[in-house]
Protein backbone atom coordinates (compact mmCIF):
# COMPACT_ATOMS: atom_id res chain seq x y z
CA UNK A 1 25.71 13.15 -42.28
CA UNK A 2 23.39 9.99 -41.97
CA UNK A 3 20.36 10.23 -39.88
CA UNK A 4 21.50 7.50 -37.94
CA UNK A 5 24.72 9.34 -36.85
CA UNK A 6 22.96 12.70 -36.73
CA UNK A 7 20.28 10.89 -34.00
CA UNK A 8 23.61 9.84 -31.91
CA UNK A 9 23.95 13.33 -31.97
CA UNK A 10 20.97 14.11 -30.95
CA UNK A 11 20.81 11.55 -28.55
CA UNK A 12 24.48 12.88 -26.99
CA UNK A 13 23.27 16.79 -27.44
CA UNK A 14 20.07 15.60 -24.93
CA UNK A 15 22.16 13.44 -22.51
CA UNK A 16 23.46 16.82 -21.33
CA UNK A 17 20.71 19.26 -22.11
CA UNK A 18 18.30 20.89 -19.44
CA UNK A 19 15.09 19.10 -21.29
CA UNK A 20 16.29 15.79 -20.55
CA UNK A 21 16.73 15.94 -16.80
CA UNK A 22 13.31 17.54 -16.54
CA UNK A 23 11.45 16.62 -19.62
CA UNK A 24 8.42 17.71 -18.37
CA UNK A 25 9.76 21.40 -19.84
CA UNK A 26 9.13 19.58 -23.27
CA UNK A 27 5.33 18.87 -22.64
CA UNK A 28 5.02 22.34 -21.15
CA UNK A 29 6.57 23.23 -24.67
CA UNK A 30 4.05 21.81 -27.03
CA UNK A 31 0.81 22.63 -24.86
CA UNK A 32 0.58 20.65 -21.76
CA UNK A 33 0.68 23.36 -19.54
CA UNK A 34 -0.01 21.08 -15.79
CA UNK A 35 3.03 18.97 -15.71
CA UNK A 36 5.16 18.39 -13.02
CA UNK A 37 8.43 16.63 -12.25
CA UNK A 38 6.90 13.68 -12.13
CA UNK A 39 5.79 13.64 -15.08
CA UNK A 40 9.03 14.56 -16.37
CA UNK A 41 10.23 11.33 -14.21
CA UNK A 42 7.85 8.78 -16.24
CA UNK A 43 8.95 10.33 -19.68
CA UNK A 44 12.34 10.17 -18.53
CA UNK A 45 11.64 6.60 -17.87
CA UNK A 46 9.87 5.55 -21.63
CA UNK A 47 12.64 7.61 -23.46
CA UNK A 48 15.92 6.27 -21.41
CA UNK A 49 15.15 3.42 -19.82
CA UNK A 50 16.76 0.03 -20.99
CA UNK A 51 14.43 -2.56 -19.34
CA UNK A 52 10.59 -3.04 -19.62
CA UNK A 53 8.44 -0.48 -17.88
CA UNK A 54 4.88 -0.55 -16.26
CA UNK A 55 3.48 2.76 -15.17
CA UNK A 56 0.53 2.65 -12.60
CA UNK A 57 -1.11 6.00 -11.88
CA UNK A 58 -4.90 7.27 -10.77
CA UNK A 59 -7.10 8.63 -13.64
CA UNK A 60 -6.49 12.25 -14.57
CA UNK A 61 -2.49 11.90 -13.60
CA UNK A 62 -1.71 13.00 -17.27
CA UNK A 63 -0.09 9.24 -18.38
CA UNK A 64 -1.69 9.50 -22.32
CA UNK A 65 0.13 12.88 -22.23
CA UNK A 66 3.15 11.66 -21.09
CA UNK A 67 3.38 8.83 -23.38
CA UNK A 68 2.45 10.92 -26.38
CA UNK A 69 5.22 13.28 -25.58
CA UNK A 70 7.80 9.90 -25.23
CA UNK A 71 6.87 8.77 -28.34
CA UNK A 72 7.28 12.00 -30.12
CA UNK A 73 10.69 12.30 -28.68
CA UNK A 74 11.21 8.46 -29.40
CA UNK A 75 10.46 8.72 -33.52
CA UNK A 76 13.00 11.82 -33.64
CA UNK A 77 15.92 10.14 -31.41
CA UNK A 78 15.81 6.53 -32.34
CA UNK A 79 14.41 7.01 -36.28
CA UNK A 80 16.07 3.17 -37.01
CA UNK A 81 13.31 2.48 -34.23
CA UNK A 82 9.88 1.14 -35.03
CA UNK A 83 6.61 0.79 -32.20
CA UNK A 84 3.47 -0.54 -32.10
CA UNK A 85 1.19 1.17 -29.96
CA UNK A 86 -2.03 -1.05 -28.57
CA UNK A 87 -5.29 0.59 -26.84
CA UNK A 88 -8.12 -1.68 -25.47
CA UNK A 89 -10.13 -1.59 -28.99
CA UNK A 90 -9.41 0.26 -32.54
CA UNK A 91 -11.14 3.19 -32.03
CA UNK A 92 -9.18 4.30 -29.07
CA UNK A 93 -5.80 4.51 -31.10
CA UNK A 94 -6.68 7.40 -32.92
CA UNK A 95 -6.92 9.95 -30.14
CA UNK A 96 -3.24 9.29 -29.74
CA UNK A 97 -2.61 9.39 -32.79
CA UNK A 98 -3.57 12.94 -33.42
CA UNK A 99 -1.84 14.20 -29.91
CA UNK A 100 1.69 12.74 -31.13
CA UNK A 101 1.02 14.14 -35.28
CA UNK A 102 0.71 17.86 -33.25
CA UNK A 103 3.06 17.38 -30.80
CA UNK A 104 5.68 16.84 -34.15
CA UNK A 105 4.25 19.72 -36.07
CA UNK A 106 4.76 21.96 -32.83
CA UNK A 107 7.38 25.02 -33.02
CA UNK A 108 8.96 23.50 -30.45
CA UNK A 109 9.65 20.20 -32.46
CA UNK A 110 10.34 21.59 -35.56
CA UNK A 111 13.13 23.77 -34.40
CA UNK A 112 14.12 21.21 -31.86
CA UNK A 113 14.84 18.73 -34.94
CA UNK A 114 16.19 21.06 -37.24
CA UNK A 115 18.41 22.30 -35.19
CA UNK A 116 19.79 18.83 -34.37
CA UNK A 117 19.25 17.02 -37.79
CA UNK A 118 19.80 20.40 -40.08
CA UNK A 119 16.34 19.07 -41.86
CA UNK A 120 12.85 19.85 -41.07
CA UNK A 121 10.77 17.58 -39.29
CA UNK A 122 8.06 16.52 -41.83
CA UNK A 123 5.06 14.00 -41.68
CA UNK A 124 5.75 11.20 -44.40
CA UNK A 125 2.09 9.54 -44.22
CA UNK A 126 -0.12 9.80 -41.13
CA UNK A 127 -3.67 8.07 -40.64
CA UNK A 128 -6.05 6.92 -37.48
CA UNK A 129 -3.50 4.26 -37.12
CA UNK A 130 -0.45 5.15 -38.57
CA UNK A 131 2.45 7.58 -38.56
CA UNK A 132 5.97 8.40 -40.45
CA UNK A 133 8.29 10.75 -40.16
CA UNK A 134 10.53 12.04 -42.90
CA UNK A 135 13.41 10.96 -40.33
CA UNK A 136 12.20 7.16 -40.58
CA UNK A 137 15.52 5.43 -41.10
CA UNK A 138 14.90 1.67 -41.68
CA UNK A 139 14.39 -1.18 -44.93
CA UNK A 140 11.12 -2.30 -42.77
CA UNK A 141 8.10 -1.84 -44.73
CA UNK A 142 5.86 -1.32 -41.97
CA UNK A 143 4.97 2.60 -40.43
CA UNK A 144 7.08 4.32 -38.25
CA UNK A 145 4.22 3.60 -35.67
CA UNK A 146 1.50 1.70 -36.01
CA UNK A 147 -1.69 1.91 -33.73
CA UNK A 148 -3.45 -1.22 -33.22
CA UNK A 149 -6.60 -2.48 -30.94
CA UNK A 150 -5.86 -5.79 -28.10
CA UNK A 151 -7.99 -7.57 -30.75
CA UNK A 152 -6.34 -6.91 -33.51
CA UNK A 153 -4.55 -9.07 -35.68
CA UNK A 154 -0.68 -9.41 -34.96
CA UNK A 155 0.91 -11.91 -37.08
CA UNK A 156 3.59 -11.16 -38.85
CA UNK A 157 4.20 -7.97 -37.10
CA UNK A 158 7.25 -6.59 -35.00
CA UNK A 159 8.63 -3.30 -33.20
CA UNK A 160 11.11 -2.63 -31.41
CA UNK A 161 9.03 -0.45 -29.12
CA UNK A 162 5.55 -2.15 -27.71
CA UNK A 163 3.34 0.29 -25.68
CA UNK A 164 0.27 -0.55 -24.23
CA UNK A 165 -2.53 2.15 -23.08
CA UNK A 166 -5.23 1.47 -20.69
CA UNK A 167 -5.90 -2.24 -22.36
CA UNK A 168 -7.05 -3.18 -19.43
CA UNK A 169 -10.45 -1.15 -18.31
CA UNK A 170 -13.94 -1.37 -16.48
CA UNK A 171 -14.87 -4.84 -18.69
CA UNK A 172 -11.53 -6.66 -17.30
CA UNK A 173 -12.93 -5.47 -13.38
CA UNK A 174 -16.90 -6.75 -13.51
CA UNK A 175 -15.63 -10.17 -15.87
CA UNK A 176 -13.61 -12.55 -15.19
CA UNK A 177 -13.68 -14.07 -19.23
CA UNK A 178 -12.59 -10.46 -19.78
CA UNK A 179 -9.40 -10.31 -17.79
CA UNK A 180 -8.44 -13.65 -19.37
CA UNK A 181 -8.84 -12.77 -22.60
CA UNK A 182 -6.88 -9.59 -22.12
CA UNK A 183 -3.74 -11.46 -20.45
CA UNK A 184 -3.91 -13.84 -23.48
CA UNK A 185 -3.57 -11.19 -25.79
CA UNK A 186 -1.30 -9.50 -23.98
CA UNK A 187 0.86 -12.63 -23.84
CA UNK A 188 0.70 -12.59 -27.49
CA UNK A 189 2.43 -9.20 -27.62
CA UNK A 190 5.96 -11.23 -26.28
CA UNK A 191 5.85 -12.22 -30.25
CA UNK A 192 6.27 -9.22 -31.64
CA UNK A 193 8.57 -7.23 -30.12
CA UNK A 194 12.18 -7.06 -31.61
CA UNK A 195 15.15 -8.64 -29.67
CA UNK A 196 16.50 -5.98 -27.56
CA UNK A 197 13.71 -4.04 -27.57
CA UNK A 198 10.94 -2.70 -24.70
CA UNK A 199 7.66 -3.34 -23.95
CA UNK A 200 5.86 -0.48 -22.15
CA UNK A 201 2.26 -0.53 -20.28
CA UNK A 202 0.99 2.67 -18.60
CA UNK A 203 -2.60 2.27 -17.42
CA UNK A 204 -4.50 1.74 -14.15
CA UNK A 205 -5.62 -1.90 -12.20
CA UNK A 206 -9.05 -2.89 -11.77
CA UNK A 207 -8.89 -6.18 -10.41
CA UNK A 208 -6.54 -8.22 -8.62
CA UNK A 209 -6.20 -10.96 -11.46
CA UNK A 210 -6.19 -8.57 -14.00
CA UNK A 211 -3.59 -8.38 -17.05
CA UNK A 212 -1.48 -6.33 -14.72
CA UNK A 213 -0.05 -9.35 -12.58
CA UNK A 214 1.72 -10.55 -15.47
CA UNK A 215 3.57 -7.25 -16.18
CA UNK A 216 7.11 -6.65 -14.78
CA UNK A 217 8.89 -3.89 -13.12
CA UNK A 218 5.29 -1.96 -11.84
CA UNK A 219 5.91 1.78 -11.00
CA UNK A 220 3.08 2.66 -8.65
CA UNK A 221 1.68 6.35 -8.06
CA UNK A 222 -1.68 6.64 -6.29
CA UNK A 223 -3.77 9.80 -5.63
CA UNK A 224 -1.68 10.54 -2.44
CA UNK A 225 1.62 10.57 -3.57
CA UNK A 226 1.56 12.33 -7.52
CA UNK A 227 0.92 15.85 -5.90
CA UNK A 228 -1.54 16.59 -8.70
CA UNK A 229 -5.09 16.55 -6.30
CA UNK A 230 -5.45 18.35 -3.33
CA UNK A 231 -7.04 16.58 -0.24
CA UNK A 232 -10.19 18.49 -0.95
CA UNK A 233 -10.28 17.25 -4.16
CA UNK A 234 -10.06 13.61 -3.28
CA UNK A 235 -12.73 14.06 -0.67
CA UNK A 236 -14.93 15.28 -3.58
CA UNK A 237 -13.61 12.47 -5.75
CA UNK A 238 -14.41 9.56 -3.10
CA UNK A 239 -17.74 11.13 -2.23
CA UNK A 240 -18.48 11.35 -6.28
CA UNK A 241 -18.39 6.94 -6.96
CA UNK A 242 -18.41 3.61 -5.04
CA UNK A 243 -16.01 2.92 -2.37
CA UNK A 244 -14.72 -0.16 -4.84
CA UNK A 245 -14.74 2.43 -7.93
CA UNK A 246 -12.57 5.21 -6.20
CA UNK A 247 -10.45 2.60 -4.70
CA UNK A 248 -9.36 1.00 -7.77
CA UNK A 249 -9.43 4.34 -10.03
CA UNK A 250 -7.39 6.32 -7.18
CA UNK A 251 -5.79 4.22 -4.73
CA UNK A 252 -4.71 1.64 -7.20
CA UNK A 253 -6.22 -0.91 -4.45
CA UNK A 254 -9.28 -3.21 -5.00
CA UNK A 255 -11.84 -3.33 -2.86
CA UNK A 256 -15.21 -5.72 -3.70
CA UNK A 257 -18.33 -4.43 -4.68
CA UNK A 258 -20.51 -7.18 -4.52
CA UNK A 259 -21.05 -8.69 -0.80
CA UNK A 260 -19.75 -5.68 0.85
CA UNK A 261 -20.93 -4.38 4.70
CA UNK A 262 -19.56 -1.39 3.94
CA UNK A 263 -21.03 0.76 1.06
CA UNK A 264 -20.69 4.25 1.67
CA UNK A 265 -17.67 6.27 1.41
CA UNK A 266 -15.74 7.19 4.80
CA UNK A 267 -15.61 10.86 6.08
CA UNK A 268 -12.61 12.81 7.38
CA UNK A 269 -11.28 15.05 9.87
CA UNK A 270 -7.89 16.64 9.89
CA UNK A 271 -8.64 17.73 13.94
CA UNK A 272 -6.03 15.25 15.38
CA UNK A 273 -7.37 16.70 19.09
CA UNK A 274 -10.40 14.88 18.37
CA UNK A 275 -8.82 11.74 19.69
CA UNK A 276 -7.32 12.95 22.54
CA UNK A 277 -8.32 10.94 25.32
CA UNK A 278 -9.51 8.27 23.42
CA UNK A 279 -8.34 4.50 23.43
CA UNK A 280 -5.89 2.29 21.13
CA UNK A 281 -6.23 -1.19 19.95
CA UNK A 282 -3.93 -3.75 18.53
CA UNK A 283 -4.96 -6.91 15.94
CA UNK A 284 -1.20 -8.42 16.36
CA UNK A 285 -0.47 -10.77 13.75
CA UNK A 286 2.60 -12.99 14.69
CA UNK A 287 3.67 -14.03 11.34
CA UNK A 288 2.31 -15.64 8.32
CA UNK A 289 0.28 -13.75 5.87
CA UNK A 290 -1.73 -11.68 8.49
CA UNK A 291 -1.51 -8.45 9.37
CA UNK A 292 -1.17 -5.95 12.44
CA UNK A 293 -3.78 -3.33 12.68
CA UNK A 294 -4.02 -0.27 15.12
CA UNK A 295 -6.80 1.65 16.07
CA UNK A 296 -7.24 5.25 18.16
CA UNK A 297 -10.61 5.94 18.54
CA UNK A 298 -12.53 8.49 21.16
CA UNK A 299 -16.61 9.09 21.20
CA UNK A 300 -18.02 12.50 21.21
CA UNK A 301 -21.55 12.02 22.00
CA UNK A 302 -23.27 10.06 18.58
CA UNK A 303 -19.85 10.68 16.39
CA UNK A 304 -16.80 8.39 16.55
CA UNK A 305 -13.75 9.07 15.73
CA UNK A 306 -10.88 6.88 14.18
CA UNK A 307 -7.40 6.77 13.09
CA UNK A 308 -6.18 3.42 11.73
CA UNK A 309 -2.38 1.85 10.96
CA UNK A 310 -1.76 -1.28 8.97
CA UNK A 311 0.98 -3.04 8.67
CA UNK A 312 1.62 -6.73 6.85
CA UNK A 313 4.65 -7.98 9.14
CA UNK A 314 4.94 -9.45 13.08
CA UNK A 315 3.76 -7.77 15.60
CA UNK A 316 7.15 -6.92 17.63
CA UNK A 317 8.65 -4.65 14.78
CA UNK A 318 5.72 -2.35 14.90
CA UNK A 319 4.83 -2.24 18.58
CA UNK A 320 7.13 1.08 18.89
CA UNK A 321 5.88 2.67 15.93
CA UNK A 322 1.96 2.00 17.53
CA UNK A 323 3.04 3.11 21.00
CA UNK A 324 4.30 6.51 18.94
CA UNK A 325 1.15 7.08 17.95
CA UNK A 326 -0.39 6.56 20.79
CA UNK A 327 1.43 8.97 22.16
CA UNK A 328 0.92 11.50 19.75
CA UNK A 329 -2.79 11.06 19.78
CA UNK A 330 -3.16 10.62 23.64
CA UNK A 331 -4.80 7.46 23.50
CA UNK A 332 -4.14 5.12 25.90
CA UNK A 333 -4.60 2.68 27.31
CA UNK A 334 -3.62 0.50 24.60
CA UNK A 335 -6.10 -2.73 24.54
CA UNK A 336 -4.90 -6.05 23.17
CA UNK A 337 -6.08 -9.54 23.07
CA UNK A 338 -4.83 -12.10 25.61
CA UNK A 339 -6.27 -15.35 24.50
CA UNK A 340 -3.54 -15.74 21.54
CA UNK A 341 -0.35 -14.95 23.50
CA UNK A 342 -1.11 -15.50 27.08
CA UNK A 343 -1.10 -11.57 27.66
CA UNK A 344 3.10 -11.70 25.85
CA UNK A 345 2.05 -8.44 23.93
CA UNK A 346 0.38 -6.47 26.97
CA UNK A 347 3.62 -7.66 29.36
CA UNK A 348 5.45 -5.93 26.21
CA UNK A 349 3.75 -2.78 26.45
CA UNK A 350 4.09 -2.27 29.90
CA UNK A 351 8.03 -3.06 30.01
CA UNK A 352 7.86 0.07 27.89
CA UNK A 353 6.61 1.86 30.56
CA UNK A 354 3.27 2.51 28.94
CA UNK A 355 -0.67 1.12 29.89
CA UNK A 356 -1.39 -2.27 28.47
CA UNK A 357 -4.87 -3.89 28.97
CA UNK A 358 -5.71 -7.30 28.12
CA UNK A 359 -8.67 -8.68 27.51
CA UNK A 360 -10.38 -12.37 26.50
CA UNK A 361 -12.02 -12.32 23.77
CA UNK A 362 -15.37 -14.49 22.77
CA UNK A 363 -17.49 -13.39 20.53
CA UNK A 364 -17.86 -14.29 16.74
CA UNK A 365 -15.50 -12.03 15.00
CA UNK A 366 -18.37 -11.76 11.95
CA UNK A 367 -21.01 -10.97 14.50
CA UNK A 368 -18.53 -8.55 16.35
CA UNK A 369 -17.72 -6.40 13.16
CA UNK A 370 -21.25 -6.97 12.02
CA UNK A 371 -22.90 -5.74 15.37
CA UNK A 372 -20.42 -2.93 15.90
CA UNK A 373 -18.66 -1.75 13.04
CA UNK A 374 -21.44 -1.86 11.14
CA UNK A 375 -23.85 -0.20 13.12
CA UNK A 376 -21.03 2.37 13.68
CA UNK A 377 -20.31 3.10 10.45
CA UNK A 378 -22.63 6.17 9.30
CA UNK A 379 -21.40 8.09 12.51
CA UNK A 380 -17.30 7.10 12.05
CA UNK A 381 -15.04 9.90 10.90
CA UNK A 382 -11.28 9.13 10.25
CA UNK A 383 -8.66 11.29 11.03
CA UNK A 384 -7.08 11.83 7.82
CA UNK A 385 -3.63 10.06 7.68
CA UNK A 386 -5.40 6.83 8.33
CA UNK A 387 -3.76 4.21 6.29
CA UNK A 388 -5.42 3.60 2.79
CA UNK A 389 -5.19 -0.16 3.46
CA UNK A 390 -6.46 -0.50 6.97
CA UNK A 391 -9.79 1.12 4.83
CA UNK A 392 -9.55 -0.68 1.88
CA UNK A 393 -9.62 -3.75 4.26
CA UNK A 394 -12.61 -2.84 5.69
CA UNK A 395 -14.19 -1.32 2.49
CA UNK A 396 -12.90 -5.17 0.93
CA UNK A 397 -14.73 -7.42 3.86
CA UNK A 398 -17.24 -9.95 3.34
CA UNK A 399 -17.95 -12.81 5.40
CA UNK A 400 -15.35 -14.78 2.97
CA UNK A 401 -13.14 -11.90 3.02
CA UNK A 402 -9.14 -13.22 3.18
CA UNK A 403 -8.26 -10.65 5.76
CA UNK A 404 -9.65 -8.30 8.27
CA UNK A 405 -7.71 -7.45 10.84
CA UNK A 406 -8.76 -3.69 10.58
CA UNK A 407 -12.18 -4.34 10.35
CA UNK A 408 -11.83 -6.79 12.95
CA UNK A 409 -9.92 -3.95 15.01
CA UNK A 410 -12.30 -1.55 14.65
CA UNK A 411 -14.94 -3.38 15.55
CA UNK A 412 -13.30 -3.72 19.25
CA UNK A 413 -13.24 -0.07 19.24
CA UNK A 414 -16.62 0.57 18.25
CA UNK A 415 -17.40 -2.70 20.85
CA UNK A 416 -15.61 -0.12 23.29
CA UNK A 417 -17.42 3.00 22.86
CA UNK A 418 -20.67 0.85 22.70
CA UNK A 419 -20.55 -0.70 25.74
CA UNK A 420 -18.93 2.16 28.11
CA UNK A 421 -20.14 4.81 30.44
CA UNK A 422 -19.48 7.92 28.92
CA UNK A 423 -20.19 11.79 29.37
């Protein structure tokens, strides 16, 4: 039997096997103990899929793991197959290197293979930037895979399998020569890879004109939706780095660090009843590129309390959902600006039978979130649930900032609690 008919085989013998619907059995296999179905999903993903993939996950979600268990299964089911695998610099290839030359040599592996090809599974030649298997099935005279560096030299060379791993790092977020040169090499990479064949980037953003915005089909999973850290965990996580640090290393968001009002990581409460009683606030935004933001907030002598929504659309399709929460957290009445819509949005939220209250506004919007918001800030504590964008927007303003209608919202809030009577 040829290998290349034996790996249809072993391709057909997977398409219906328990491993393949949740791979992450196989890296639970050969050592890595901690995965999850997701995980599973994202090798799933590398191994099957048919178009380009870009995987987008916080630090510690296990992605180098995951790949190195792909591309272990890739050089056994696809040996006619070659890749090129591409790390910010040289001497980050061989770390990878080593995980997918045990992964083979695992029990698991071996029997897996032999089982399948009725051969052992056996290392050919193996180095800090190489690898072949004895299964290698092709007249190319280049390695089974080949590790390079973004820098390195690519002329001449081709794979039908291109994976990039974290080539895009802390250098590409503080310079801006940095990100360039890393989407010019990455451009480069088009070049080399076979026709019909993948290109696959698993890593995490740093900057919003980094090398990322020219990848396609982006599969996003931030700290709150992987399941792998508990909310305690975050809180120790934010509390451990800069706002703009945690924001683009968990939250897959960027946030500046230079410029910023607000440089010290927010605090949270999970005691919804702390609201209750308390006020809301809209920012509408009635098209364009603007947003809506909603605020509940309620004073308890020198600590004030938040809860913030954000949404990028018009106004009218999220009035309900910011009335629902209103109700939920008892705040009301529910303030809005007049000057904009000639008091259309408060008329709105009393034909729902609820307590609109209009007001002018004229002061400064810096000078409001400056003199408010500000000030506030070392005594506001969020209720957890609050949008990761209405912070990152006010974690992200400057005086030049492009939006900030939470900040802005908040501010009115704070502006609130300021100014009233309270007991």
């Amino acid at each position: 039997m040829s290998r290349k008919t034996a790996a249809g085989e072993l391709r057909q013998k997977l398409d219906v096997s328990t491993f393949f619907e949740h791979m992450e059995q196989i890296g639970i296999q050969v050592g890595f103990k901690d995965m999850k179905p997701v995980h599973g999903e994202w090798i799933s993903e590398m191994v099957s899929g048919t178009e380009d993939y870009t995987l987008q996950a916080h630090r510690g979600a296990f992605k180098s793991c995951c790949l190195a268990v792909a591309i272990s299964l890739l050089l056994v089911m696809y040996p006619d197959r070659n890749i090129i695998f591409i790390r910010k610099a040289d001497s980050d290839v061989q770390e990878m290197m080593g995980m997918v030359s045990k992964i083979l040599r695992s029990d698991f592996f071996q029997h897996f293979v032999n089982s399948c090809y009725e051969q052992p599974l056996l290392i050919k030649s193996e180095g800090v930037d190489h690898l072949t298997t004895s299964l290698w099935n092709s007249p190319m005279g280049a390695d089974q895979l080949q590790g390079l560096g973004l820098k390195s030299s690519i002329t001449g060379k081709h794979a039908y399998y291109v994976i990039t791993d974290d080539i895009c790092n802390l250098s590409d977020r503080i310079s801006r020569a940095e990100r360039e040169r890393t989407k010019l090499q990455y451009d480069e990479l088009q070049n080399i890879r076979n026709r019909g064949g993948r290109i696959i980037n698993l890593g995490t953003p740093w900057h919003k004109e980094d090398v990322f915005s020219r990848m396609p089909n982006i599969h996003r999973y931030d700290c709150y939706h992987t399941g792998l850290l508990t909310k305690e965990k975050i809180d120790e996580l934010r509390a451990s780095m800069s706002p703009s640090l945690f924001a683009a290393n968990y939250e897959l968001l960027h946030i500046a660090a230079e410029d910023a009002f607000f440089d010290t990581s927010p605090r949270f409460t999970d005691d919804a009843a702390l609201l209750r009683d308390g006020i809301s606030h809209i920012d509408a935004s009635y098209g364009g590129r603007d947003y809506t933001a909603f605020t509940c907030s309620r004073r308890h002598g020198d600590t004030l309390y938040l809860y913030g929504r954000l949404w990028r659309c018009h106004v009218d399709k999220v009035l309900d959902a910011c009335i629902a929460e209103a109700d939920r957290l008892l705040c009301w009445p529910m303030y809005c600006e007049d000057n904009g819509d000639k008091g259309f949005l408060r008329k709105e939220i009393r034909s729902r039978d609820r307590y609109g209250k209009g007001y002018t506004e004229s002061q400064n919007k810096v000078i409001k979130i400056t003199s408010y918001l500000r000030k506030w800030w070392p005594n506001i504590v969020f209720l957890r649930g609050t949008d990761p964008e209405y912070l990152n927007q006010i974690m992200d303003y400057t005086e030049q900032a492009e939006h900030d209608d939470a900040p802005d919202s908040a501010a009115v809030s704070c502006r609130f609690w300021d100014q009233k009577h309270w007991s």
